[in-house]
N, C-alpha and C. Protein backbone atom coordinates (compact mmCIF):
# COMPACT_ATOMS: atom_id res chain seq x y z
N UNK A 1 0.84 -1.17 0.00
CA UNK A 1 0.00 0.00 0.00
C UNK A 1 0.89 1.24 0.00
N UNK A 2 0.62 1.93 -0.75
CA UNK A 2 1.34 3.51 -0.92
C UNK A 2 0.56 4.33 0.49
N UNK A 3 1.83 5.27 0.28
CA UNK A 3 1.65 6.21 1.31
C UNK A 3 0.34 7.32 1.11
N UNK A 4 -0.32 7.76 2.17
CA UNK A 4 -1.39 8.76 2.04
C UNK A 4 -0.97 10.20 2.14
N UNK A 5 0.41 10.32 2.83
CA UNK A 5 0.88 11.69 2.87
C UNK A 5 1.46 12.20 1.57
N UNK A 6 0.84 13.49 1.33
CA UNK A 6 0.98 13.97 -0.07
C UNK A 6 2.30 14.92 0.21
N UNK A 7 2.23 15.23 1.01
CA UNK A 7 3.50 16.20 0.81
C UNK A 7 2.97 17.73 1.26
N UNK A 8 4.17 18.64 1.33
CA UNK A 8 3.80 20.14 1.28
C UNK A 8 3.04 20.26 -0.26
N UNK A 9 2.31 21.27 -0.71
CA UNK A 9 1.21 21.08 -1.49
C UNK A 9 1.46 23.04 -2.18
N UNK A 10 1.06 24.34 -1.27
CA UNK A 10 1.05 24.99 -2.03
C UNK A 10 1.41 26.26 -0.78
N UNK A 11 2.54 27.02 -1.28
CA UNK A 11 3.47 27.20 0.50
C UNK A 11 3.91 28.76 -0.25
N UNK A 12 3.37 30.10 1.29
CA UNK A 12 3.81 31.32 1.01
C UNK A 12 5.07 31.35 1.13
N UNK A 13 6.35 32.52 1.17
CA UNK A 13 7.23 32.35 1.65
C UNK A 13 6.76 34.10 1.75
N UNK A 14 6.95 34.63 3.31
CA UNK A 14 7.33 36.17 2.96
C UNK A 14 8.07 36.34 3.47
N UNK A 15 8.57 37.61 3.58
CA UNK A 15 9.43 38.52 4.49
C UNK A 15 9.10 39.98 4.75
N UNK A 16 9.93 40.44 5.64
CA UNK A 16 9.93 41.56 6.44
C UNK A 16 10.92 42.31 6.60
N UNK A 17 11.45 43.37 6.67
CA UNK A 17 12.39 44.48 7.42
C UNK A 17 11.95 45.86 7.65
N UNK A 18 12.52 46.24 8.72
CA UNK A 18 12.77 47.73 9.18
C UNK A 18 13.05 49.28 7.64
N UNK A 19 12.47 49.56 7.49
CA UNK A 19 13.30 50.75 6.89
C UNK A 19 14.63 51.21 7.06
N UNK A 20 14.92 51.38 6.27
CA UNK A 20 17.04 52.04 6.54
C UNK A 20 16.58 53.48 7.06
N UNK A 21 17.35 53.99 8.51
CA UNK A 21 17.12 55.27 8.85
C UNK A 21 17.06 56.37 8.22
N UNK A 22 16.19 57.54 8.32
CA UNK A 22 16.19 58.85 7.33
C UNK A 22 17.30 59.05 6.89
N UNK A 23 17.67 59.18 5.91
CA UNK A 23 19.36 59.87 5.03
C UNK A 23 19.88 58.62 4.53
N UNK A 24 19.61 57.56 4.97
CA UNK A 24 20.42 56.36 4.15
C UNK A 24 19.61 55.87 3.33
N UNK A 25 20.36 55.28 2.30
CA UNK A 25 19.93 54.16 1.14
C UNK A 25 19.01 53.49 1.18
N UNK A 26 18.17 52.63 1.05
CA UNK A 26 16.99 51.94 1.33
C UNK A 26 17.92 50.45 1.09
N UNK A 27 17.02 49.83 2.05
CA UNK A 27 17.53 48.34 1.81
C UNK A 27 16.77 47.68 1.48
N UNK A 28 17.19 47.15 0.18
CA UNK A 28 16.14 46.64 -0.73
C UNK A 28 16.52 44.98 -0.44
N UNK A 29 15.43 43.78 0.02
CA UNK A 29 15.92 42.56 0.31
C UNK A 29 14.68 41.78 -0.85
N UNK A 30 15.39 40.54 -1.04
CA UNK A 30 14.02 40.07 -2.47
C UNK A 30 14.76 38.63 -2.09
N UNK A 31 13.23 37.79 -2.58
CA UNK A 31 12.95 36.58 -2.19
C UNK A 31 13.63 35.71 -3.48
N UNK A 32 13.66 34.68 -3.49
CA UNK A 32 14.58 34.11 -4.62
C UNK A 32 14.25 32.69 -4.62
N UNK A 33 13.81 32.04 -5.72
CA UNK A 33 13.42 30.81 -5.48
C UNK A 33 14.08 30.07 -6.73
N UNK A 34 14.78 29.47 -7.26
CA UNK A 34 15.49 28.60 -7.59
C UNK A 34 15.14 27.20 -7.75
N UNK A 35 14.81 26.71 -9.39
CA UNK A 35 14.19 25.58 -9.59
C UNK A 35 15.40 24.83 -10.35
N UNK A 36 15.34 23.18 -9.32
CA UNK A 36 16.53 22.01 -10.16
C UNK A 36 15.54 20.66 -10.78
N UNK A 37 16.03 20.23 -11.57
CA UNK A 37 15.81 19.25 -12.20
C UNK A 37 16.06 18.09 -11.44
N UNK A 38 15.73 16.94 -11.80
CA UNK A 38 16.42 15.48 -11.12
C UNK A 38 17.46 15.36 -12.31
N UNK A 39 18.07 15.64 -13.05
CA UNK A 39 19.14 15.33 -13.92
C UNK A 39 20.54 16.00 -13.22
N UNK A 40 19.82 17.31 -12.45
CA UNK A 40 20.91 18.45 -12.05
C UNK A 40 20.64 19.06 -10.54
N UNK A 41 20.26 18.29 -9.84
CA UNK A 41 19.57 18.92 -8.44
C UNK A 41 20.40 19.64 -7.68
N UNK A 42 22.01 19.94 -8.17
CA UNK A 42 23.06 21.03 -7.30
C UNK A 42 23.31 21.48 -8.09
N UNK A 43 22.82 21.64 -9.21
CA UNK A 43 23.84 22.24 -10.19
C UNK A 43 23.45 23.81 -10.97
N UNK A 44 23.00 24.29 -11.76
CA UNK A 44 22.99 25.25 -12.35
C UNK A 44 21.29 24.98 -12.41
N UNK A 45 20.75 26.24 -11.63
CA UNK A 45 19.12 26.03 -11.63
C UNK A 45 18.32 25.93 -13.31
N UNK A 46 17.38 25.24 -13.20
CA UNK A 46 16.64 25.11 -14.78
C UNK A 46 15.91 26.36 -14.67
N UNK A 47 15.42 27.13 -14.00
CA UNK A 47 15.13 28.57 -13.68
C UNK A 47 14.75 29.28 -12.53
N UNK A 48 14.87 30.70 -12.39
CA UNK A 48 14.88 31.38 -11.04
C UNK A 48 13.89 32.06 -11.18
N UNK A 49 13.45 32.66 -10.06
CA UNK A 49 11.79 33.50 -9.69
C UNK A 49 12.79 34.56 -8.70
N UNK A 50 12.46 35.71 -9.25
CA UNK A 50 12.72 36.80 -8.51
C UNK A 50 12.02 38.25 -8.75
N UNK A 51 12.31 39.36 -8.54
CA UNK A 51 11.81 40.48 -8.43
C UNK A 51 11.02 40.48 -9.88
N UNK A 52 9.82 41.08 -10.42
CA UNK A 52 9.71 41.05 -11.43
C UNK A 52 9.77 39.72 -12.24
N UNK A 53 9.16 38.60 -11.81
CA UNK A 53 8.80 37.28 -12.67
C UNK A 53 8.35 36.81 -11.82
N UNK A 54 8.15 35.56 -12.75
CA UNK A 54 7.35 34.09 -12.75
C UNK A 54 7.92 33.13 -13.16
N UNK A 55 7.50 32.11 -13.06
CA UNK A 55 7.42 30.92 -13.22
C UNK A 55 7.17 30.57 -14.31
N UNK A 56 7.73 30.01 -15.79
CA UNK A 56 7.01 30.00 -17.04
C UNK A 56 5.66 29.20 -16.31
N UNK A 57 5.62 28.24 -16.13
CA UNK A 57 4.21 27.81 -16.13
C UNK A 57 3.33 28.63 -15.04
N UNK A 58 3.52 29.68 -14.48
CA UNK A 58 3.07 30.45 -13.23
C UNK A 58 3.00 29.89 -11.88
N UNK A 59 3.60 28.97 -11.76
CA UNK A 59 3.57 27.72 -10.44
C UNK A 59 4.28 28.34 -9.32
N UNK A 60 5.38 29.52 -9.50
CA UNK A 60 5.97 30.23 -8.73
C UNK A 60 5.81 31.44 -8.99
N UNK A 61 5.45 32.59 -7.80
CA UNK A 61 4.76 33.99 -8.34
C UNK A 61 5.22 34.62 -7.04
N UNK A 62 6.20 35.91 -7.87
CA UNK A 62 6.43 36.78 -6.38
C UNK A 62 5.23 37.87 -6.51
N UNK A 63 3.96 37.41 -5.14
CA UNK A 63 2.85 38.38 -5.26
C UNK A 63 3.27 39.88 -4.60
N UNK A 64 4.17 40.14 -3.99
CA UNK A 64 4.36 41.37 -3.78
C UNK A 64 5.85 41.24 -3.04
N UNK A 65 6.68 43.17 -4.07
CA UNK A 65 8.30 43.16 -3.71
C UNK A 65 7.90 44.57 -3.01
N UNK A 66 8.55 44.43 -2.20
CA UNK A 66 9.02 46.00 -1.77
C UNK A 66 10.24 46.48 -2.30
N UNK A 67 10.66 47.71 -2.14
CA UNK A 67 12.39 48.21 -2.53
C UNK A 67 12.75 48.71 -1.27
N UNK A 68 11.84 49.17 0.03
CA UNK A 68 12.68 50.03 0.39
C UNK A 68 11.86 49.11 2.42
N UNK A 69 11.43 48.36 2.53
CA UNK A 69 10.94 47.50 3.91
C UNK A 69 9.60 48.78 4.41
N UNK A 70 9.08 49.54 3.86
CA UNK A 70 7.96 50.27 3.89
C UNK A 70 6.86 49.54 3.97
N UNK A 71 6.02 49.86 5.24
CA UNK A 71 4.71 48.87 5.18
C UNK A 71 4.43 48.27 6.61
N UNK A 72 3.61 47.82 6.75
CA UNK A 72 3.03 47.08 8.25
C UNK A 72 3.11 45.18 8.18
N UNK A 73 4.13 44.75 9.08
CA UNK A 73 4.56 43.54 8.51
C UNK A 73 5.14 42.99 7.62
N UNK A 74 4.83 41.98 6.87
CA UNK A 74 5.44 41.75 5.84
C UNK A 74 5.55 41.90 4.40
N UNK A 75 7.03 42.09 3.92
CA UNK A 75 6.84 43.33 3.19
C UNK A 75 7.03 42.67 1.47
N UNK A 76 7.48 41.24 1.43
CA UNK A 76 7.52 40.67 0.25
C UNK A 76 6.57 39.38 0.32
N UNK A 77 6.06 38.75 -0.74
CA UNK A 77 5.26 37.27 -0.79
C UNK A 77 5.61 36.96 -1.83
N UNK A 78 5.74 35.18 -2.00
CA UNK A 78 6.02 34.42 -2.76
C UNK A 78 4.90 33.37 -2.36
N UNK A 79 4.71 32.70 -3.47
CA UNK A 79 3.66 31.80 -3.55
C UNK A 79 4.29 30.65 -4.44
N UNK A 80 4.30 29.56 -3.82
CA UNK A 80 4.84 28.26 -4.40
C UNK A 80 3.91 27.10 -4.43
N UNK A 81 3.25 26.68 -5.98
CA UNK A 81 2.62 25.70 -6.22
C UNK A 81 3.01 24.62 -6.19
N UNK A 82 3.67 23.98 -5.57
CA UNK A 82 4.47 22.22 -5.63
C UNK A 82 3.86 21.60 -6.23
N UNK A 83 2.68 21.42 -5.97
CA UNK A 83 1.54 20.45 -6.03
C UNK A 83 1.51 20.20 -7.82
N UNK A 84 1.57 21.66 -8.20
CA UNK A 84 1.49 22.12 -9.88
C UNK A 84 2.88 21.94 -10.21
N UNK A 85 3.95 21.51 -10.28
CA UNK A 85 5.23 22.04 -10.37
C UNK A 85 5.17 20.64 -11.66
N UNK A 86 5.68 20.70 -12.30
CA UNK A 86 5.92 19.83 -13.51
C UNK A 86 6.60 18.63 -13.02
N UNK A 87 6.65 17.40 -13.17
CA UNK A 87 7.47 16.37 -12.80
C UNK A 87 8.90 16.29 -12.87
N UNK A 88 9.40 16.96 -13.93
CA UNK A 88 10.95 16.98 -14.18
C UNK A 88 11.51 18.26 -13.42
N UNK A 89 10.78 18.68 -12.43
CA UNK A 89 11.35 19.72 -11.77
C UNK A 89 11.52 18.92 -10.08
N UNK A 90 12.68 18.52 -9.33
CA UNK A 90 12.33 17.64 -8.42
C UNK A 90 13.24 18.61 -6.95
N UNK A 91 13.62 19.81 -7.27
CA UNK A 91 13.85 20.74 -6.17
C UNK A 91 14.02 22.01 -6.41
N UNK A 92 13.21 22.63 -4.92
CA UNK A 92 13.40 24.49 -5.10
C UNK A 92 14.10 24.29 -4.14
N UNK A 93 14.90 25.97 -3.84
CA UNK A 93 15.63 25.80 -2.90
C UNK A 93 15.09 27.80 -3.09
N UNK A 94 15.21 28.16 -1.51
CA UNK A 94 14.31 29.57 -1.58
C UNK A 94 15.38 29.89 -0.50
N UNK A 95 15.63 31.13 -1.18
CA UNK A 95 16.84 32.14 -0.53
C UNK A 95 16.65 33.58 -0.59
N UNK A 96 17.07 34.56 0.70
CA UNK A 96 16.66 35.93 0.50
C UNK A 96 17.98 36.56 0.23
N UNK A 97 17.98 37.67 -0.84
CA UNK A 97 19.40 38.42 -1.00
C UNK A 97 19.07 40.01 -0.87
N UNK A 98 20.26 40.46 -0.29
CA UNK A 98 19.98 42.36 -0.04
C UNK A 98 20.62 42.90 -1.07
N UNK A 99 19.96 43.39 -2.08
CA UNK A 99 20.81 44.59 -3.01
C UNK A 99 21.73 45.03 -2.23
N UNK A 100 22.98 45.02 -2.87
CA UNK A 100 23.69 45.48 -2.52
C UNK A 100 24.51 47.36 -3.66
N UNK A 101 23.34 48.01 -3.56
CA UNK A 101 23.64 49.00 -4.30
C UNK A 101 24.13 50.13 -3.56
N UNK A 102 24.17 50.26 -2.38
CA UNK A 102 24.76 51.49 -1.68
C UNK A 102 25.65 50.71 -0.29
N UNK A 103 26.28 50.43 -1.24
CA UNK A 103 27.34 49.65 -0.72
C UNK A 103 27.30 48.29 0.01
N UNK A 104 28.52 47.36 0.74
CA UNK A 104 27.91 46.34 1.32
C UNK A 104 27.26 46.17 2.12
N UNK A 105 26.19 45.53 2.75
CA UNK A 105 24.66 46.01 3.53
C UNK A 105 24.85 44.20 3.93
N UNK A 106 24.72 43.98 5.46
CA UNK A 106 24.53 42.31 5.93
C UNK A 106 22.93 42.63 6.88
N UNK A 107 22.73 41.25 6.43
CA UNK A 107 21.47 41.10 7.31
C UNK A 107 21.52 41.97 9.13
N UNK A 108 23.10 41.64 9.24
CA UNK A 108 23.20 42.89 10.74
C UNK A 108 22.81 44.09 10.86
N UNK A 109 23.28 44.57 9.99
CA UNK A 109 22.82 45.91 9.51
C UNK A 109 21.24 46.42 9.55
N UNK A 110 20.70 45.39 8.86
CA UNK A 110 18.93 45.72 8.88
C UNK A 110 18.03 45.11 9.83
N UNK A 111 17.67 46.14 10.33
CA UNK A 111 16.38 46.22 11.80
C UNK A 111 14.89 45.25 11.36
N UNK A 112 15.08 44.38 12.35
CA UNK A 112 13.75 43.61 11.95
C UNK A 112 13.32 42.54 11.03
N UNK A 113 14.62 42.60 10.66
CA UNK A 113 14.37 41.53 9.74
C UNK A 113 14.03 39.94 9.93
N UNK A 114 13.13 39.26 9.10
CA UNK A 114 12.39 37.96 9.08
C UNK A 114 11.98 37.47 7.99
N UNK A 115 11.61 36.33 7.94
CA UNK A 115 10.69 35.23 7.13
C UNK A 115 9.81 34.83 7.95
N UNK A 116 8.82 33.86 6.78
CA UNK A 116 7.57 32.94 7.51
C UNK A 116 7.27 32.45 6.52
N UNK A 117 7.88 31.14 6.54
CA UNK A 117 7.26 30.25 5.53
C UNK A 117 6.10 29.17 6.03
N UNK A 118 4.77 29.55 5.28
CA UNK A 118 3.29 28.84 5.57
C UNK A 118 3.32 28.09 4.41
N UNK A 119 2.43 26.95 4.70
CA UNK A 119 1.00 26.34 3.86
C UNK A 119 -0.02 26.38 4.77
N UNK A 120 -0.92 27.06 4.21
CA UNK A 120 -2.11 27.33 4.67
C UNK A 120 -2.03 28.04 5.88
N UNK A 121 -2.61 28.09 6.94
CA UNK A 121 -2.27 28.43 8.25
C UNK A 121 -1.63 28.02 8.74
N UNK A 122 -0.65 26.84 8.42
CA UNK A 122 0.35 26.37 9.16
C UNK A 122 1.64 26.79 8.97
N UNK A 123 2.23 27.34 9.91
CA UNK A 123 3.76 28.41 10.05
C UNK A 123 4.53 26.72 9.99
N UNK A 124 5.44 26.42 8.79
CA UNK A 124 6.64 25.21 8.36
C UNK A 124 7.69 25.85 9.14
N UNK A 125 7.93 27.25 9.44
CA UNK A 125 9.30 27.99 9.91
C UNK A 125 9.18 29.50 9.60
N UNK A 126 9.97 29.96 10.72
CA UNK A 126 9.36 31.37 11.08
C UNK A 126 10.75 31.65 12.00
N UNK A 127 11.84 32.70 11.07
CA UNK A 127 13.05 33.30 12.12
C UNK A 127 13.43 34.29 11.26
N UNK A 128 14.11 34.94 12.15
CA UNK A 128 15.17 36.07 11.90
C UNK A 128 16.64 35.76 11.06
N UNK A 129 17.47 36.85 10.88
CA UNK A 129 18.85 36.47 9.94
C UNK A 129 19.53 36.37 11.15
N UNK A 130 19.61 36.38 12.52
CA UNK A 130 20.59 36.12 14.05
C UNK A 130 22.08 35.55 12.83
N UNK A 131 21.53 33.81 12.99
CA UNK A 131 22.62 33.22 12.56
C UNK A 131 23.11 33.29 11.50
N UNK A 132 22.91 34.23 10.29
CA UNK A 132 23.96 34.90 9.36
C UNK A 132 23.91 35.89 9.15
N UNK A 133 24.42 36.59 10.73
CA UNK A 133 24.38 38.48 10.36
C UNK A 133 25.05 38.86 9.31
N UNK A 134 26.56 38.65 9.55
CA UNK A 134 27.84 38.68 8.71
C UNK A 134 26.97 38.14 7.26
N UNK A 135 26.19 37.86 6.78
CA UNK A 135 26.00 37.41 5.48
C UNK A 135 25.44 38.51 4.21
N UNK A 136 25.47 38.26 3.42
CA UNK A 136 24.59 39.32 2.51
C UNK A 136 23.34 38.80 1.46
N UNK A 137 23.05 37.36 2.04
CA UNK A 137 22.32 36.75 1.47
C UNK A 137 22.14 35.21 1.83
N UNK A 138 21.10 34.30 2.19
CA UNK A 138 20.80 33.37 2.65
C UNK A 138 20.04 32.20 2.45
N UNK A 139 19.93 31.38 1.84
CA UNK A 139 19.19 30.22 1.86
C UNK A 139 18.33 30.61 2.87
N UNK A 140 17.10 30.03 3.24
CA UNK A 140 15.84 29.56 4.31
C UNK A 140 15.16 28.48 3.91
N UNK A 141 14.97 27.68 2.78
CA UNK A 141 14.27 26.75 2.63
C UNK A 141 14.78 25.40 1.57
N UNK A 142 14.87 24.77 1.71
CA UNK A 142 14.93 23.20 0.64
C UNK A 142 13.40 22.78 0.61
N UNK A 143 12.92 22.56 -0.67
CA UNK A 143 11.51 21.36 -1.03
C UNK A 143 12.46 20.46 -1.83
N UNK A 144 11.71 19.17 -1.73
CA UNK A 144 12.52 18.26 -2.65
C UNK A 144 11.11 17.30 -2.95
N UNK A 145 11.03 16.87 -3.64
CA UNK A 145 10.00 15.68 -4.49
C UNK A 145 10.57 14.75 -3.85
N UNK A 146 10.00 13.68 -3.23
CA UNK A 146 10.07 12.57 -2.34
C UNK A 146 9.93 11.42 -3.30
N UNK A 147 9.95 10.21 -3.27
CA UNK A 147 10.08 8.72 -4.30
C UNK A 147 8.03 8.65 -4.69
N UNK A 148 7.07 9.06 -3.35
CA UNK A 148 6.05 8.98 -3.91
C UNK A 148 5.69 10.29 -4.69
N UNK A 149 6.39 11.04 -5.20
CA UNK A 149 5.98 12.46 -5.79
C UNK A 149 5.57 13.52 -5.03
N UNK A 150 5.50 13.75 -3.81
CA UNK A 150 5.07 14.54 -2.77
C UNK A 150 6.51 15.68 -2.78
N UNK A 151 6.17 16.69 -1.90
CA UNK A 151 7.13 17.36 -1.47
C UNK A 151 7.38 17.61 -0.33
N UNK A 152 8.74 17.42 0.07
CA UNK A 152 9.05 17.34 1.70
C UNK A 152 9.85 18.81 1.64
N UNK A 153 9.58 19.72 2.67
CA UNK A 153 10.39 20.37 3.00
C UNK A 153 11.33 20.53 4.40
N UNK A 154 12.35 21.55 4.19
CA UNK A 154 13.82 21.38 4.74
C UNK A 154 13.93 22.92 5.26
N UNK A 155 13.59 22.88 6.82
CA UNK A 155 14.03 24.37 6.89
C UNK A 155 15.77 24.78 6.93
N UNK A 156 16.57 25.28 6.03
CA UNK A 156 17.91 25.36 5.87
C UNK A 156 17.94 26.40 6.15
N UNK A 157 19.25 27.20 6.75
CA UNK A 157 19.35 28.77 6.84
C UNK A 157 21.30 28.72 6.86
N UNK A 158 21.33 28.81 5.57
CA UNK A 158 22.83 29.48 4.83
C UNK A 158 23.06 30.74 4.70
N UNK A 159 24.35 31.01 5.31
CA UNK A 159 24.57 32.50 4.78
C UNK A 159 25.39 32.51 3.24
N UNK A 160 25.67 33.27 2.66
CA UNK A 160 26.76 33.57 1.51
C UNK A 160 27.09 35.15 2.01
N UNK A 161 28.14 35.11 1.48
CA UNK A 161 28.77 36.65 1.26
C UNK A 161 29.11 36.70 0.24
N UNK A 162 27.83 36.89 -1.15
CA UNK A 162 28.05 37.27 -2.43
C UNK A 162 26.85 38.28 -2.76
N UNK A 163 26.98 39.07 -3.93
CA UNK A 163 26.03 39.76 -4.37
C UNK A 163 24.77 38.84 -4.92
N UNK A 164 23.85 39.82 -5.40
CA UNK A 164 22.88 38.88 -5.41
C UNK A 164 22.50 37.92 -7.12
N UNK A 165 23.66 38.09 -7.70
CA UNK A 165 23.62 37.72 -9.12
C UNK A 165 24.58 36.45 -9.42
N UNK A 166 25.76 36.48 -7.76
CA UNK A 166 26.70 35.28 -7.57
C UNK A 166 25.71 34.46 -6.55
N UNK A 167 24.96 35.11 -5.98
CA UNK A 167 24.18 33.82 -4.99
C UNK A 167 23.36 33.22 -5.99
N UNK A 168 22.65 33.84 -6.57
CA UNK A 168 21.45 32.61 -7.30
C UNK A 168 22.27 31.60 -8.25
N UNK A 169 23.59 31.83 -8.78
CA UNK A 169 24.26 30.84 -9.06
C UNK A 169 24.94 29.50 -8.26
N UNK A 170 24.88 29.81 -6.93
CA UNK A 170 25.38 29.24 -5.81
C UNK A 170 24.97 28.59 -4.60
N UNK A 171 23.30 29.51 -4.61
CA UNK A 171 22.62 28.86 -3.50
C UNK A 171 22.04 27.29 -3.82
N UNK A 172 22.15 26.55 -4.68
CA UNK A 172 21.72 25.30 -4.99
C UNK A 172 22.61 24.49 -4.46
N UNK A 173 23.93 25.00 -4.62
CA UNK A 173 25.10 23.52 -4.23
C UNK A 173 24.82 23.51 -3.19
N UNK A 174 25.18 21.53 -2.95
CA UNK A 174 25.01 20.84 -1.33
C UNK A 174 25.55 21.50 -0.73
């Protein structure tokens, strides 16, 4: 008899920060979701979801970016269809990166900052950047397609100290 547990199914990811104080730069932070194949599951993503896109098939959708952490709560959403995700797609891996346009900027630096990754009403994981202040960009999540087709997720929390155009090349490796 096969298993009845389907898996994670269809999962927000948002975030949050503080505004950069009057006179400074805005700190712009954006959600990043990163799709692998089972041919290539560390390797060079088959495609990325970030500021301004989608998902060719729309299965991944950033519903709202901020630029500058302006707002009550949380200030970016991502919406991840697993459930819809094509079969030859068998891992995301979801990471937040800070523009780094007015110079180098680490999660230390910015007040308030968080995630909360849900399905449905249920909080999967919910923290702060604590353990990679020093970073400028971070993994928070692994999904992976399980042997019955389901999706299991992995709360991960990596730092990198790269910009945000060397992390989405990087946040996939083991």
């Amino acid at each position: 008899m096969g298993s009845l547990n389907k898996g994670v199914g269809k999962v927000e990811v948002t975030l949050r920060w503080d505004p950069s104080p009057m006179g400074e730069p805005a700190h712009d932070l954006d959600i990043i979701a990163a799709t692998y194949t089972a041919e290539d599951p560390h390797g060079s993503p088959a495609y990325i979801v970030h500021f301004d896109s989608r998902s060719p098939d729309g299965t991944i959708t950033l519903n709202r970016d901020s630029r500058d952490g302006q707002g009550f709560g949380f200030d970016e959403a991502m919406t991840l269809e697993l459930d819809r995700l094509a079969p030859a797609y068998t891992r995301v891996v979801v990471g937040i990166a800070i523009q780094q346009r007015g110079g180098r900027t680490t999660f230390g630096a910015i007040g308030n900052g968080g995630f909360r990754i849900r399905e449905g009403y249920t909080v999967l994981a919910e923290a702060g950047f604590a353990d990679v202040s020093a970073s400028t960009a971070a993994t928070i999540a692994e999904f992976t397609r399980n042997a019955s087709g389901g999706w299991d997720f992995r709360h991960v929390v990596r730092g990198f100290d790269t910009d945000p155009n060397s992390f989405v090349s990087s946040m996939g490796a083991a």
